[in-house]
Protein backbone atom coordinates (compact mmCIF):
# COMPACT_ATOMS: atom_id res chain seq x y z
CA UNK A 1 56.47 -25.30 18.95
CA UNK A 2 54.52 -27.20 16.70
CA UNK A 3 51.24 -26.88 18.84
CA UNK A 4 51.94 -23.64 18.89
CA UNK A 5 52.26 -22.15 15.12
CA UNK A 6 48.78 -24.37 14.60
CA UNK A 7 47.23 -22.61 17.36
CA UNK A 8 48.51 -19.37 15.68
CA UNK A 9 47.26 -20.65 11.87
CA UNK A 10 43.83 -20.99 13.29
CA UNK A 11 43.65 -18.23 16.05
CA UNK A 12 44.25 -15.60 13.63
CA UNK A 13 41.69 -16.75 10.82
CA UNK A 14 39.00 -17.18 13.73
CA UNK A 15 40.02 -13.57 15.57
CA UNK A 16 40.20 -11.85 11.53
CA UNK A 17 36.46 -13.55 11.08
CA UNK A 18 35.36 -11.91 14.61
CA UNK A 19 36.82 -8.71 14.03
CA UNK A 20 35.05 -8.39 10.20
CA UNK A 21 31.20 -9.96 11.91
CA UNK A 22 31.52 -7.12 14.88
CA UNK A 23 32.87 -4.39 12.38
CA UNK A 24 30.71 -5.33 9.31
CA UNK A 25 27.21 -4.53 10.47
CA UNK A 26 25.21 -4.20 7.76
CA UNK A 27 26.28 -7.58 5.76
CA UNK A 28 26.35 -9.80 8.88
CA UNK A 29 22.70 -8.68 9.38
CA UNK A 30 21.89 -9.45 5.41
CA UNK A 31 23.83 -12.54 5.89
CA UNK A 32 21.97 -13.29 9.12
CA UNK A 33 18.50 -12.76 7.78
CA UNK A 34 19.00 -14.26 4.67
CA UNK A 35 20.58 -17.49 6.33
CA UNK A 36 18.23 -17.82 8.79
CA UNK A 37 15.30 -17.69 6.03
CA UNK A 38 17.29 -20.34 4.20
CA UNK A 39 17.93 -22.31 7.11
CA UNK A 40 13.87 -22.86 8.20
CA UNK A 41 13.63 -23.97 4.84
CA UNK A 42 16.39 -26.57 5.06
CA UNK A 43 16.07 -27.06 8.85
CA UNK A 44 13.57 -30.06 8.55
CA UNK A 45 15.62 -31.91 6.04
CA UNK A 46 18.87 -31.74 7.73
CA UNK A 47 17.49 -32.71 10.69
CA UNK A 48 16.09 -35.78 9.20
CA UNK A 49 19.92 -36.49 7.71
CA UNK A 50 21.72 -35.82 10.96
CA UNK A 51 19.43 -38.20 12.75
CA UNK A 52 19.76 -41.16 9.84
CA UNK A 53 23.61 -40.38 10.31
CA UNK A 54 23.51 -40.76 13.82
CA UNK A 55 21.24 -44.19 13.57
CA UNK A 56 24.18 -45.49 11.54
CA UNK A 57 27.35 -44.79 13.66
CA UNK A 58 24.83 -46.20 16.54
CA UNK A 59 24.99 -49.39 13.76
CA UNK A 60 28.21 -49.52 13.21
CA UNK A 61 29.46 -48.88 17.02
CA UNK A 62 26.77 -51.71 18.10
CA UNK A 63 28.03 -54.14 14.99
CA UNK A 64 31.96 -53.60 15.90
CA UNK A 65 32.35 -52.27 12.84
CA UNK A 66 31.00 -55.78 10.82
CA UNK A 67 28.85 -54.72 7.96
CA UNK A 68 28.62 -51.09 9.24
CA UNK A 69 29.73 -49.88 5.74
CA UNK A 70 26.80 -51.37 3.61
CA UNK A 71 24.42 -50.72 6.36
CA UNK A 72 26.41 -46.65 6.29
CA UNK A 73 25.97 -47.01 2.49
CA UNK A 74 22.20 -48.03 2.79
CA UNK A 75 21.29 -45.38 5.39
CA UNK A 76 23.40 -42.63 3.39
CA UNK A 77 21.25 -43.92 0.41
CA UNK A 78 17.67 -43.17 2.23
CA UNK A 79 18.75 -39.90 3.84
CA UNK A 80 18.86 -38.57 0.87
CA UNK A 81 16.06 -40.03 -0.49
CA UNK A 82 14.10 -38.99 2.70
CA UNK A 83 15.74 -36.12 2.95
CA UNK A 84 14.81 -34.81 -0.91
CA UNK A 85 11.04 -35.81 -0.46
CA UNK A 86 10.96 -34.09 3.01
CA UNK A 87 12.57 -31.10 1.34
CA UNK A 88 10.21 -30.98 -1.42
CA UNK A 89 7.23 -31.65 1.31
CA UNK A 90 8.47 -28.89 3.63
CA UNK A 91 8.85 -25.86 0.55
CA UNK A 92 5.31 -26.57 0.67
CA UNK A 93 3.74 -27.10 3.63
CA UNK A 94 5.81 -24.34 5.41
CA UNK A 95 4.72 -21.69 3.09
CA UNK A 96 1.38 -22.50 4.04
CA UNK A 97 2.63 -22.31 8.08
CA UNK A 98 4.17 -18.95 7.52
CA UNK A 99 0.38 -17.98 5.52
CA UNK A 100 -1.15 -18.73 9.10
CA UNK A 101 1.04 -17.07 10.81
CA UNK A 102 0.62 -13.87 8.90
CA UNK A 103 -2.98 -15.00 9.94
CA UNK A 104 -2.88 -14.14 13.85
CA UNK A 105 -4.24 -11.06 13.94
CA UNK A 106 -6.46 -11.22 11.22
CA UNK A 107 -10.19 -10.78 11.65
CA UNK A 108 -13.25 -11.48 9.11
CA UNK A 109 -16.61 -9.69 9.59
CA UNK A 110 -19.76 -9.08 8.49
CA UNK A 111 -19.68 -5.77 9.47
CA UNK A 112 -19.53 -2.53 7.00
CA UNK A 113 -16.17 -0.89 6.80
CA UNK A 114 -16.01 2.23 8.52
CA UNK A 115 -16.60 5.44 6.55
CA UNK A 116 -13.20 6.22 4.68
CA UNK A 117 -12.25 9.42 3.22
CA UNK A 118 -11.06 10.09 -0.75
CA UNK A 119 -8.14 11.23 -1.66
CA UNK A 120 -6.66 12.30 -5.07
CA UNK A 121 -5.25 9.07 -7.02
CA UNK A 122 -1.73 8.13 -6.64
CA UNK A 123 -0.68 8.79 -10.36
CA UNK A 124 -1.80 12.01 -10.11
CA UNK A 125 0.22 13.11 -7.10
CA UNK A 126 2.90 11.12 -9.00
CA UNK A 127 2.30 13.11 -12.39
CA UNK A 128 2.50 16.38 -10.65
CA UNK A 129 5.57 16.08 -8.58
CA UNK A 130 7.72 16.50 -11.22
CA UNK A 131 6.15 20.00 -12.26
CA UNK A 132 6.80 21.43 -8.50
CA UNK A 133 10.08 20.32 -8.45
CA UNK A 134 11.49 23.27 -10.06
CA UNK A 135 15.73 23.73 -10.82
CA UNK A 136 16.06 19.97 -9.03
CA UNK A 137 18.28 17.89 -10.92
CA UNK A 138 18.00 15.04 -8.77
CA UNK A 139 15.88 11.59 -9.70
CA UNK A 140 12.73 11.13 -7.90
CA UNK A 141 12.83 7.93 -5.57
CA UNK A 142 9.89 7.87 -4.06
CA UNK A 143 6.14 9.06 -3.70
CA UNK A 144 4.06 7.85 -0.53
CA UNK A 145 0.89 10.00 0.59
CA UNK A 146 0.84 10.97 4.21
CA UNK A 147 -2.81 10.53 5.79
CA UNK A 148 -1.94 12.85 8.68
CA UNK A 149 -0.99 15.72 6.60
CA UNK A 150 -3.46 14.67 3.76
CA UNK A 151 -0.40 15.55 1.20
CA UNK A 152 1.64 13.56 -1.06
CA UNK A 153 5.32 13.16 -0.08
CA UNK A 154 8.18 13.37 -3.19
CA UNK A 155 11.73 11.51 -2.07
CA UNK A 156 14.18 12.67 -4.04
CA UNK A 157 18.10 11.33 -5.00
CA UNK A 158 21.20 13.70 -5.87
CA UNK A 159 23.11 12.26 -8.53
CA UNK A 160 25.99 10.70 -8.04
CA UNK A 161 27.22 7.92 -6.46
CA UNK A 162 28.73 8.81 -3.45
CA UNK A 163 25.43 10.89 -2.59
CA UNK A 164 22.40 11.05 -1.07
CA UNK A 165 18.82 12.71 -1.21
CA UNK A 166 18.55 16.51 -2.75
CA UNK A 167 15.10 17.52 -1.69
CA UNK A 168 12.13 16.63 -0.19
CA UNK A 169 8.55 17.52 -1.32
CA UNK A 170 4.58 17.54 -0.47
CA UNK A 171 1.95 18.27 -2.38
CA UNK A 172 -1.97 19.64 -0.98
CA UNK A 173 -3.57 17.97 -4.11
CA UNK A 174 -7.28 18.55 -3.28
CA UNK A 175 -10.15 16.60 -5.05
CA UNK A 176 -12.43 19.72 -4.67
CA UNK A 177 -11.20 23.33 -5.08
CA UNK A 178 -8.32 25.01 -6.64
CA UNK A 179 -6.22 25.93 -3.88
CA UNK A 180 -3.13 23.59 -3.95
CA UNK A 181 0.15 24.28 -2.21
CA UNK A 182 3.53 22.49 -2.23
CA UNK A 183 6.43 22.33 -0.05
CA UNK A 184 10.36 21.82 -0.78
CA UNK A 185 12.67 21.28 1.91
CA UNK A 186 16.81 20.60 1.07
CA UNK A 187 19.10 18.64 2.74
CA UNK A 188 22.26 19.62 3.44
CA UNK A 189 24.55 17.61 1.30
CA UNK A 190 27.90 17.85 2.98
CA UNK A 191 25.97 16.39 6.56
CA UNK A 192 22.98 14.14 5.55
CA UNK A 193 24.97 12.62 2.72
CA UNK A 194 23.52 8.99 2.89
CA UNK A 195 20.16 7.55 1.15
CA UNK A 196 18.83 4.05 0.47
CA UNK A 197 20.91 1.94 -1.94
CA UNK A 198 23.93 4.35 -1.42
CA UNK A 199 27.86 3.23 -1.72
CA UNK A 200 30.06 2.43 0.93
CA UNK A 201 28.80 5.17 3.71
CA UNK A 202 27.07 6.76 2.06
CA UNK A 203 24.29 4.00 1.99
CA UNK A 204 21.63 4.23 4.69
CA UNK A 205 21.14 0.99 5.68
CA UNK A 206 24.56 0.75 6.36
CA UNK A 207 24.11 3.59 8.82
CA UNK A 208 20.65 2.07 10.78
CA UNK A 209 23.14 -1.68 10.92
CA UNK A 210 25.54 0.15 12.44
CA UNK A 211 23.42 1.58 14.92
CA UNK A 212 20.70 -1.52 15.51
CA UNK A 213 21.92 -4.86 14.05
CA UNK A 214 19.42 -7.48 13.11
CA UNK A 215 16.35 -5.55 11.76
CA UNK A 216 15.87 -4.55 8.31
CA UNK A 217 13.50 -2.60 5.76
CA UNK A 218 11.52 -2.42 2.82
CA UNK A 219 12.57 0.71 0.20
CA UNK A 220 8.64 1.38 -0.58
CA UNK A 221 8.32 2.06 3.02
CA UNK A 222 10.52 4.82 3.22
CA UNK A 223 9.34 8.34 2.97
CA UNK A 224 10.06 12.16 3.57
CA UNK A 225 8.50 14.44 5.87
CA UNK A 226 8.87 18.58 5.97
CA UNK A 227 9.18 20.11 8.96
CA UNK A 228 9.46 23.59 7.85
CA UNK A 229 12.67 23.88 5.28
CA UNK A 230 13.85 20.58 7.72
CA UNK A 231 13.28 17.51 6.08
CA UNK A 232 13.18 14.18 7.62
CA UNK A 233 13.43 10.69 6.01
CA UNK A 234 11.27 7.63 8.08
CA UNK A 235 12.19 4.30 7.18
CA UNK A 236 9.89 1.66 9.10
CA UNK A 237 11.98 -1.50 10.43
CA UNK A 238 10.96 -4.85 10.29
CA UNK A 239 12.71 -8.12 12.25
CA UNK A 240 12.57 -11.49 12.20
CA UNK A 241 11.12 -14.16 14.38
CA UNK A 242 10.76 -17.74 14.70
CA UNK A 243 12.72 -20.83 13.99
CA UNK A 244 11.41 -23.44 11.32
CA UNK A 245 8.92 -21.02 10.21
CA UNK A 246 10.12 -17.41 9.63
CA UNK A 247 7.92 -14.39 9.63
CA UNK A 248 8.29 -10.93 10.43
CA UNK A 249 7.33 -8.17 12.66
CA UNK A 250 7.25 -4.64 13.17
CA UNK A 251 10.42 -3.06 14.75
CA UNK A 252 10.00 0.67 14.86
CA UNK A 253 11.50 3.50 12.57
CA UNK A 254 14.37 4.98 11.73
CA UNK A 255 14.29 8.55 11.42
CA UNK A 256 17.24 10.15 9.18
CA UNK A 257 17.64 14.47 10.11
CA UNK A 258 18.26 15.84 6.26
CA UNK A 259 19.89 18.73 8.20
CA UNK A 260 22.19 17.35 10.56
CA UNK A 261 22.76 13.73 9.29
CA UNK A 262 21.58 12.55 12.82
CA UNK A 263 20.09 9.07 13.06
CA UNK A 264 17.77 8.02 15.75
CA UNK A 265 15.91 4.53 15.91
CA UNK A 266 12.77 4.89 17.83
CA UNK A 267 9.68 2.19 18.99
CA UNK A 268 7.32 5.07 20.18
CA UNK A 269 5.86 5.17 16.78
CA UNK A 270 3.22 7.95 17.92
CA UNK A 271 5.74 10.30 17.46
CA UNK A 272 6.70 9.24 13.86
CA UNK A 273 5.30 12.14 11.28
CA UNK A 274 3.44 9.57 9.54
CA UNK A 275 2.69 5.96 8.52
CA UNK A 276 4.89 3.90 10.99
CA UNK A 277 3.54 0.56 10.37
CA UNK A 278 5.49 -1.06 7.20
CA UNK A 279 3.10 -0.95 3.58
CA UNK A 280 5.01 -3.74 3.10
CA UNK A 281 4.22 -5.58 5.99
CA UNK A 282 0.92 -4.76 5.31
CA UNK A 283 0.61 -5.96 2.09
CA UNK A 284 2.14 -9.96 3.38
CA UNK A 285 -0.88 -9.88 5.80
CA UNK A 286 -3.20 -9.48 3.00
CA UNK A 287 -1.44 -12.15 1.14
CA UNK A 288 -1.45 -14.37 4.01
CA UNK A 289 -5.30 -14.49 4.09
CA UNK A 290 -5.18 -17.42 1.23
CA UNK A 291 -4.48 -19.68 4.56
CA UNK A 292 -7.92 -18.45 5.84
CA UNK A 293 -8.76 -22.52 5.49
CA UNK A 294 -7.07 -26.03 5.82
CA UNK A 295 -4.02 -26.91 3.65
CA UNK A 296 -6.21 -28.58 0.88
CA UNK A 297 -8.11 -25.58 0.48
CA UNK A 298 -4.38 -22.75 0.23
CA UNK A 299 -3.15 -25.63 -2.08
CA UNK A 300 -6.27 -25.84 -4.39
CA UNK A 301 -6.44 -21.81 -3.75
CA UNK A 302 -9.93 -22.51 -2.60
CA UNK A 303 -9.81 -20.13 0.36
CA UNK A 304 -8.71 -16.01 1.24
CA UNK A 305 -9.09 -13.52 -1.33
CA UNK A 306 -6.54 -11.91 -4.18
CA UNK A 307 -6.42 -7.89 -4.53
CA UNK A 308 -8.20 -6.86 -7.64
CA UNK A 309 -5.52 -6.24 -10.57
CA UNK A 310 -7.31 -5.25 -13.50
CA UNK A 311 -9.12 -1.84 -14.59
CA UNK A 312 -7.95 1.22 -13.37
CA UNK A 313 -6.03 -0.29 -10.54
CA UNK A 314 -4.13 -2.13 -12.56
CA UNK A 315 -0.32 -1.23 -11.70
CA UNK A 316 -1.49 0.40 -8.27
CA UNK A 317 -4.03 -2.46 -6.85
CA UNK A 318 -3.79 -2.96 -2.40
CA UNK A 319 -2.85 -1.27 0.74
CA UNK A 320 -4.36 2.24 -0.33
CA UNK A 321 -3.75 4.66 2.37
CA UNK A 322 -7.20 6.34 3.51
CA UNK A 323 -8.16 8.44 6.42
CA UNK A 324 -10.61 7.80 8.30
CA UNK A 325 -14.17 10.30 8.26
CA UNK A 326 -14.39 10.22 11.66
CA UNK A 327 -12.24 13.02 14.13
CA UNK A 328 -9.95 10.56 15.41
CA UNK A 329 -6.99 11.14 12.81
CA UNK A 330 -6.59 7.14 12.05
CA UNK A 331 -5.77 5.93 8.75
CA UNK A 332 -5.40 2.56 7.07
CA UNK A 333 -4.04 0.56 4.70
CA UNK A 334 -7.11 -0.29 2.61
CA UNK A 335 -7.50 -3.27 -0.51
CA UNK A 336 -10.38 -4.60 -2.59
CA UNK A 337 -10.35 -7.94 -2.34
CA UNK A 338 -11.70 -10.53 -4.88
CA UNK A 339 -11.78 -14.50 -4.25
CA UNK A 340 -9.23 -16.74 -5.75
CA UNK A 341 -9.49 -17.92 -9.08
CA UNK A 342 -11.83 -16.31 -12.28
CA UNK A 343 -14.19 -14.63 -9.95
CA UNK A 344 -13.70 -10.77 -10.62
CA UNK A 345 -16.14 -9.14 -8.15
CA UNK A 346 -15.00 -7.16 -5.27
CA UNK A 347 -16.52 -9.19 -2.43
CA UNK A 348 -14.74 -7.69 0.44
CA UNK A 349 -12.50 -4.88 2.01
CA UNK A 350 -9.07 -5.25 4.29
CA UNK A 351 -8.08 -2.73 6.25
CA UNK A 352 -4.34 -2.66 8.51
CA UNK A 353 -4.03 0.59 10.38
CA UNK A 354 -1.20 2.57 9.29
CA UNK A 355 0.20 3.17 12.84
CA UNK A 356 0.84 0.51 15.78
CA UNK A 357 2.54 0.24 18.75
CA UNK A 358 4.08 -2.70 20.02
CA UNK A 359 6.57 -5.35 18.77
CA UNK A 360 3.70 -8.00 17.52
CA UNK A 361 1.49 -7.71 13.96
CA UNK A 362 -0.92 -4.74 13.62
CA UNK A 363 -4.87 -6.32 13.73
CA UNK A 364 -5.97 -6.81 9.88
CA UNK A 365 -10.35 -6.90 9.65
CA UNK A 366 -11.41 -8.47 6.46
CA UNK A 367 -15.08 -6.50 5.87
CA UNK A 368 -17.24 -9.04 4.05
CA UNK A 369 -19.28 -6.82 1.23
CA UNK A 370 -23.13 -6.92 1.15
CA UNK A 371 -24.08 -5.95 -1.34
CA UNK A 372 -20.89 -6.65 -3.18
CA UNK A 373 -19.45 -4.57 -6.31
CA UNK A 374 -18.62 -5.37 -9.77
CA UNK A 375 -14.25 -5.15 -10.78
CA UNK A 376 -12.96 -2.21 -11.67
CA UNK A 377 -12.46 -3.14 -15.25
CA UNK A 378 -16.28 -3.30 -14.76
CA UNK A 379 -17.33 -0.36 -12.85
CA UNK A 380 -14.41 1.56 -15.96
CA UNK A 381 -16.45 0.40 -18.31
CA UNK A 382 -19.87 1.44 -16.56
CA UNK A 383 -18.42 5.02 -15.87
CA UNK A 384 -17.73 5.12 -19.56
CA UNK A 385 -20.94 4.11 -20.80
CA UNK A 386 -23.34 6.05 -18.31
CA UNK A 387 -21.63 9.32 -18.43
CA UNK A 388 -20.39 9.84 -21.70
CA UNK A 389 -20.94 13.18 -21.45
CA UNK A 390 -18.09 13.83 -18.82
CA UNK A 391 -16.13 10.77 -19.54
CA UNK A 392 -13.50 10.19 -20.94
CA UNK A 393 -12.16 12.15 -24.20
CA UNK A 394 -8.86 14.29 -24.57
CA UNK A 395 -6.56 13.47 -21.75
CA UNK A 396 -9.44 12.32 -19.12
CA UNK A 397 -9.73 9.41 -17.56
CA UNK A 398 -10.56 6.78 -14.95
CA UNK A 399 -8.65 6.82 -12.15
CA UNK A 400 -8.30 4.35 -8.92
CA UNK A 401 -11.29 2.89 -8.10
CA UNK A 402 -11.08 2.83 -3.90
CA UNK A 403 -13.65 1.47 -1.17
CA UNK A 404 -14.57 4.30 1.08
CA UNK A 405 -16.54 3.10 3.30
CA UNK A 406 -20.00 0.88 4.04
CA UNK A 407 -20.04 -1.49 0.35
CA UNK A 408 -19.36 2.25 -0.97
CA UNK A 409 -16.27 3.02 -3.70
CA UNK A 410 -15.21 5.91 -5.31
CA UNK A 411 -13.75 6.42 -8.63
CA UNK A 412 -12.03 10.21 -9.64
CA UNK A 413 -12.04 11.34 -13.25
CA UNK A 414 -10.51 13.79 -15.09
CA UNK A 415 -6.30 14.18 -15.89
CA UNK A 416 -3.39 14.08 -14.18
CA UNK A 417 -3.19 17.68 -14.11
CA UNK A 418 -7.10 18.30 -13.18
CA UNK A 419 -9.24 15.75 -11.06
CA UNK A 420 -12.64 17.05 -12.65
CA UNK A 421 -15.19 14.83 -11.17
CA UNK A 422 -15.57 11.60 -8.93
CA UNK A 423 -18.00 8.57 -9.60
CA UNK A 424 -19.64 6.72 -6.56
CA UNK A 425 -21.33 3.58 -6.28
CA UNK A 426 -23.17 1.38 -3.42
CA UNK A 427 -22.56 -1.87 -4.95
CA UNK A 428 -24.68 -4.08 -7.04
CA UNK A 429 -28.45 -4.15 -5.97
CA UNK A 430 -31.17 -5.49 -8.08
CA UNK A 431 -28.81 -6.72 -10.29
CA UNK A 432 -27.87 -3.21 -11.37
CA UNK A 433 -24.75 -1.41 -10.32
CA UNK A 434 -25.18 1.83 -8.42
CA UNK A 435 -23.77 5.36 -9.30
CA UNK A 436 -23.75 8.40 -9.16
CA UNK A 437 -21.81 11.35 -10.74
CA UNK A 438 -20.35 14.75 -8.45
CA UNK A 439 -17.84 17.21 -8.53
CA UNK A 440 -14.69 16.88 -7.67
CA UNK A 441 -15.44 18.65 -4.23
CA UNK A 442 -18.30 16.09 -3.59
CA UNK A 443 -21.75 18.16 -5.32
CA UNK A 444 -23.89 15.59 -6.89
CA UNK A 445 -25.02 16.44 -10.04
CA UNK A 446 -26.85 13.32 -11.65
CA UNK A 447 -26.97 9.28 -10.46
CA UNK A 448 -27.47 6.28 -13.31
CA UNK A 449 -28.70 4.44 -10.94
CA UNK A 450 -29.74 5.19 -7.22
CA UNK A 451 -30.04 2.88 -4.48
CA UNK A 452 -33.69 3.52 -2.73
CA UNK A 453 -33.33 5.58 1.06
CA UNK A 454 -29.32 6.36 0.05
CA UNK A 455 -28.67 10.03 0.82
CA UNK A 456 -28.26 10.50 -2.64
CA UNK A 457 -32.24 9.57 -3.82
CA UNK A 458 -32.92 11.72 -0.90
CA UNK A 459 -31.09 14.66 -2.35
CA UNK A 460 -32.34 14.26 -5.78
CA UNK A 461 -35.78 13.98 -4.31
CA UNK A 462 -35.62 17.17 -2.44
CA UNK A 463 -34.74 18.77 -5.50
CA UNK A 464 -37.30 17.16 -7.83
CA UNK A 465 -39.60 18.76 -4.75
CA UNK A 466 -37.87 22.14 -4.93
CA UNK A 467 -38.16 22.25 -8.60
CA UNK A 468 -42.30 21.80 -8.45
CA UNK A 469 -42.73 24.71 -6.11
CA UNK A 470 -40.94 26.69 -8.19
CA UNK A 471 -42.99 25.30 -11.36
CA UNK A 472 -46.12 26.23 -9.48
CA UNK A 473 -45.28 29.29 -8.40
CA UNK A 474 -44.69 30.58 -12.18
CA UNK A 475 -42.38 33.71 -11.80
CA UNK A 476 -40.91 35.37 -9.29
CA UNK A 477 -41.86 38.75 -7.93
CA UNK A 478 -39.45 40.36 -10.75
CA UNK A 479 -41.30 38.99 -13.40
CA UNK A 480 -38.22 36.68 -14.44
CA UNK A 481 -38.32 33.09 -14.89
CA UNK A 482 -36.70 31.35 -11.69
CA UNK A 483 -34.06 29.07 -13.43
CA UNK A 484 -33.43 27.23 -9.79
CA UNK A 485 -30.72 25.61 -8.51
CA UNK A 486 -27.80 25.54 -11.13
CA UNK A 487 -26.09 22.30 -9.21
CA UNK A 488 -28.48 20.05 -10.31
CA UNK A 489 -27.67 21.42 -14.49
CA UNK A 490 -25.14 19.21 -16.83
CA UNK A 491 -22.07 20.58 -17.70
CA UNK A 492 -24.47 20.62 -20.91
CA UNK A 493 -27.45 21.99 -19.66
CA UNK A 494 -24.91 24.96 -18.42
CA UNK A 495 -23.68 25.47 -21.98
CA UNK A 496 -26.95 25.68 -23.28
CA UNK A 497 -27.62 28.56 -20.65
CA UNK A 498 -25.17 30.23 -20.80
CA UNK A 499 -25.34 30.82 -24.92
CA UNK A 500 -28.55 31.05 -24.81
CA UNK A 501 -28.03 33.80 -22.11
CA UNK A 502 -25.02 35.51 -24.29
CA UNK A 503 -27.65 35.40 -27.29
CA UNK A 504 -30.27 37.31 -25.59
CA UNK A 505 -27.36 39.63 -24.59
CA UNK A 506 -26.86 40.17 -28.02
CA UNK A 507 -30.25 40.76 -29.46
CA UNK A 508 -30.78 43.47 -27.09
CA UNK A 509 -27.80 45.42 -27.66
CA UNK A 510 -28.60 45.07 -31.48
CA UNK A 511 -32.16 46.24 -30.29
CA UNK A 512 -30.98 49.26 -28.11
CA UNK A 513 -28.64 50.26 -31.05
């Protein structure tokens, strides 16, 4: 009887603990992937303890017991001591074995970077979400621009705790033109009713446990698509692998109907309406460039490259998401890299494609710059000071300074509300940084400095050309001075026209009268 109420006392406490790990989804995973980052960190140390434990009772068994306590007492004593320094050894030297093995995949070339296309700047699609959102009275969660679509995408919470998202949003925020569009799509509240962060089951994470245990996600990855008035929220997945050094990998998507509350978890990624490789992910492959040499050179920080944080990235610095030029609809995660330490220069580009198939890390190309280009606190201060004329009073500004493509980056200017212009450069040659000034839609009116055989001195020289014939011709047929082409006028040279045009108005009608 006795044998059996203790089988009972711990039966029950062991079958309860079952029950609550198969039931409980979504903590056993947190607790899972949490412990097993803690554990590789502890692993090496513990080993080291078990096996000075071991040694001991091997001691003590082989002694009969005589003197096995001082020699227990005196093994117990350099465990620990071991065990603390191998700790302390481990923190560090394993953070630079999880570095390299971010590193697989990475390649560093000399190579340009291929032509990338610009975009309007984050804040901006961020400033004028709000505007579009009309009678919403939810909280905005998240903004994420969508390469495919070439729009930004608005996330947005209901209020309330047990709720979840309201509406979904994109933007068409052009850099040339006038012709924006948004779209709102609503989910149905009584049926999609979880989100990120929710309570209880109303939390989405929750749900995507529930469904696949053991992978997990970053909330800046999420993001909302529109189908039509059907909105869908994708939430890469990430998992873990290895032992006593823990990294992680891509694991798919989970794609969340706002209209029928239906969950799916999918690895075909090429159907995903969007960027199915996690930012996040991403953004720890950049990082783990600093391991680019040995271990002297990531503990010095003598190796790898940092992402520029100063200027008008500041706030908003790596994985920009930039389409390709090309026709072959690919995007990528794109960052400005500087080298560690004071060094400020933009020496080279990385670039992680924003979609990948396959359970292993997406291939990261680190573009070596030649020539390279001054920060972005520099190249601010350079659009300031070479065209004052555009830049920057009332609400204007700077805006992110991005690499497009070759050692080519482009800056936008103007306000949240209106992207007036866009500043590009080529990099610093002859000790002078290169660029030019255009419209928002990509005109050029006027460079500071042009880089010899770039199609820009070859547009300014065709019009230098086209302005001599007209010079030699005189007048046209009509009589009238030829003014010539009006896109190569400042927005004061136009000014001056036009009053001096509204003036000669004037004087005739006072003449005719």
């Amino acid at each position: 009887m006795g044998r059996t109420a203790r089988a009972w006392w711990v039966g029950i406490p062991v079958l309860l603990a079952g029950l609550f790990f198969w039931w409980a989804s979504y903590a056993t995973t947190i607790i899972v992937w949490e412990g097993r980052k803690l554990l590789s960190w502890l692993a090496a140390p513990l080993l080291l303890v078990a096996f000075l434990l071991l040694l001991g009772l091997a001691l003590k068994r082989v002694r009969g017991g005589r003197g096995g306590g001082s020699a227990g007492v005196v093994l117990g004593w350099l465990g620990a001591v071991l065990g603390l320094g191998l700790g302390i050894w481990w923190l560090v030297y394993g953070s630079y074995l999880q570095d390299r093995e971010y590193m697989q995949n990475v390649q560093i070339v000399s190579e340009p970077v291929p032509e990338l296309a610009a975009r309007a700047p984050y804040v901006v699609g961020k400033a004028q979400a709000a505007p579009h959102l009309g009678d919403v009275t939810g909280e905005i969660s998240d903004i994420t621009y969508l390469p495919d679509a070439d729009r930004f995408s608005t996330l947005v919470e209901r209020r309330g705790w047990l709720s979840g998202y309201e509406v979904g949003l994109e933007q068409d925020i052009p850099l040339g033109g006038n012709s924006r569009s948004q779209q709102r799509c609503s989910f149905d509240i009584d049926k999609a009713d979880a989100r990120i962060g929710g309570w209880f089951g109303h939390n989405l994470g929750r749900k995507i446990s529930a469904l696949q245990r053991w992978v997990r996600f970053d909330a800046g990855d999420a993001y909302v698509t529109c189908q039509g008035d059907n909105p869908t929220v994708v939430v890469p997945l990430k998992r873990q692998t290895g032992i006593l050094v823990v990294t992680e990998r891509p694991a798919g998507a989970a794609l969340y109907d706002g209209k029928t509350g239906r969950l799916t978890i999918t690895t075909d990624t090429a159907k995903v309406p969007g960027p199915s490789y996690p930012l996040s992910l991403a953004a720890r492959q950049r990082e783990g460039t600093a391991a680019v040499g040995s271990f002297s050179d990531w503990w010095f920080e003598r190796s790898g490259w940092d992402a520029s944080e100063d200027g008008a990235n500041a706030g908003n610095d790596s994985e920009f998401t930039l389409q390709y030029r090309d026709s072959s609809g690919r995007s990528a995660y794109v960052t400005p890299l500087t080298p560690q330490g004071e060094a400020s220069s933009v020496v080279a580009v990385s670039t992680v494609p924003t979609r990948h198939q396959g359970g292993g890390l997406a291939p990261m190309t680190v573009h070596r710059l030649d020539p390279t280009w001054s920060s972005p606190k520099a190249l601010v201060a350079l659009i300031k000071a070479e065209y004052s004329d555009v830049c920057c009073y009332n609400d204007d500004q700077v805006f992110e300074v991005v690499p497009t493509g070759g050692s080519t980056w482009t800056a936008t200017v103007g306000s949240e509300q209106n992207i007036r212009y866009r500043v590009e450069g080529r990099g610093q040659v002859g000790g002078r940084e290169s660029s030019c000034l255009k419209a928002a839609d990509g005109t050029l009116i006027k460079c500071a400095y042009v880089v010899p055989g770039s199609p820009e001195e070859q547009e300014l020289q065709r019009r230098e050309q086209e302005k001599r014939k007209q010079q030699q011709a005189g007048q046209s047929p009509g009589g009238a001075k030829d003014p010539g082409d009006l896109t190569a006028y400042t927005p004061e040279q136009l000014a001056d026209l036009q009053k001096r045009v509204s003036d000669e108005v004037v004087r005739r009608l006072k003449g005719s009268g």
